[in-house]
Protein backbone atom coordinates (compact mmCIF):
# COMPACT_ATOMS: atom_id res chain seq x y z
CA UNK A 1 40.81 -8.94 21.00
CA UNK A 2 41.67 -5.75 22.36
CA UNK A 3 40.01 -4.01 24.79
CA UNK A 4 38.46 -0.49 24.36
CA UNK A 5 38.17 2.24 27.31
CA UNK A 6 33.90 3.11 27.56
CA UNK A 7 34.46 6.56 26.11
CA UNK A 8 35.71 4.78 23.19
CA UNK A 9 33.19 2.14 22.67
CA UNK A 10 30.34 4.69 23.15
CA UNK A 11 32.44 7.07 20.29
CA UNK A 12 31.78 3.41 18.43
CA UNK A 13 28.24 3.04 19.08
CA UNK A 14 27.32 6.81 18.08
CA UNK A 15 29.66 6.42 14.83
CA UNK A 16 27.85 2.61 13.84
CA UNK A 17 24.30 4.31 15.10
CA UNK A 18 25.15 7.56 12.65
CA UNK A 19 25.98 4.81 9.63
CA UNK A 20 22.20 3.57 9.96
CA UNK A 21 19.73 4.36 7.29
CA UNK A 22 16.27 4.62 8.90
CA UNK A 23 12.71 4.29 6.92
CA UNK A 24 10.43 7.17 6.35
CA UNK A 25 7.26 7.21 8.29
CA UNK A 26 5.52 6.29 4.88
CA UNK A 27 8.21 3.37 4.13
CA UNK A 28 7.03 2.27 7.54
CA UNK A 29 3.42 2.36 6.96
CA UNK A 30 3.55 0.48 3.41
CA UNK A 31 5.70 -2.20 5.33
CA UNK A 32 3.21 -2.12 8.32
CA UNK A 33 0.77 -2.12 5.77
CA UNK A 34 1.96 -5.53 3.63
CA UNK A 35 2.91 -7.40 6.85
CA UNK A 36 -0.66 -7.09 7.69
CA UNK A 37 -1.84 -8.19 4.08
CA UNK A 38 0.03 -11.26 4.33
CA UNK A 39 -0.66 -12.75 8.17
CA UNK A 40 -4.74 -12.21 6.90
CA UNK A 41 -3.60 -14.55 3.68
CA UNK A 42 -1.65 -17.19 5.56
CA UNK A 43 -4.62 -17.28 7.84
CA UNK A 44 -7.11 -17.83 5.34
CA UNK A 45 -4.58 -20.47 3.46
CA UNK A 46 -4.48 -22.17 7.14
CA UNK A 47 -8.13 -22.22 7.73
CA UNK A 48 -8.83 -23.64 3.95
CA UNK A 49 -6.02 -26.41 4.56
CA UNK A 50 -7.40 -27.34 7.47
CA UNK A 51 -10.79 -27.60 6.72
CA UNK A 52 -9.89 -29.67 4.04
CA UNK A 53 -7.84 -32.05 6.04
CA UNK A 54 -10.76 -32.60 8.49
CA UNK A 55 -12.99 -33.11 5.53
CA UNK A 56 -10.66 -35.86 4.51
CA UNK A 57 -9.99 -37.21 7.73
CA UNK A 58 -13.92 -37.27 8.84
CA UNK A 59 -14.61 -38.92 5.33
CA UNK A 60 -12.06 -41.42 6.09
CA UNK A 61 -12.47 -42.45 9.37
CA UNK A 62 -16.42 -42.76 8.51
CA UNK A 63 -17.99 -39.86 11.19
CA UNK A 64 -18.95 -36.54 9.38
CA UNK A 65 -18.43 -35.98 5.58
């Protein structure tokens, strides 16, 4: 692999960095937005699950249900 002098690499870096496509604030805030949406559902699918499962496992074992 060869070897590039810094003033090259950093020529590399700006070029790559220039090549990015960034979101718009609102892009970020939908995103934001739906990230949120879905930790709140896998917590409630969590907290169902697991109420279930020590439902079941208090029925079971005879203590509880």
């Amino acid at each position: 692999m060869a070897k590039t002098n810094p003033f090259e690499f950093m020529q590399q870096v700006r070029a790559e960095g220039s090549k990015v496509t960034w979101p718009t604030r609102k892009e970020t805030m939908v995103t934001t937005g739906m990230v949120f949406i879905m930790v709140i559902l896998a917590a409630l699918y969590f907290l169902v699950v697991d109420q279930i499962l020590r439902w079941g496992v208090g029925f079971i074992l005879g203590f509880g249900g």
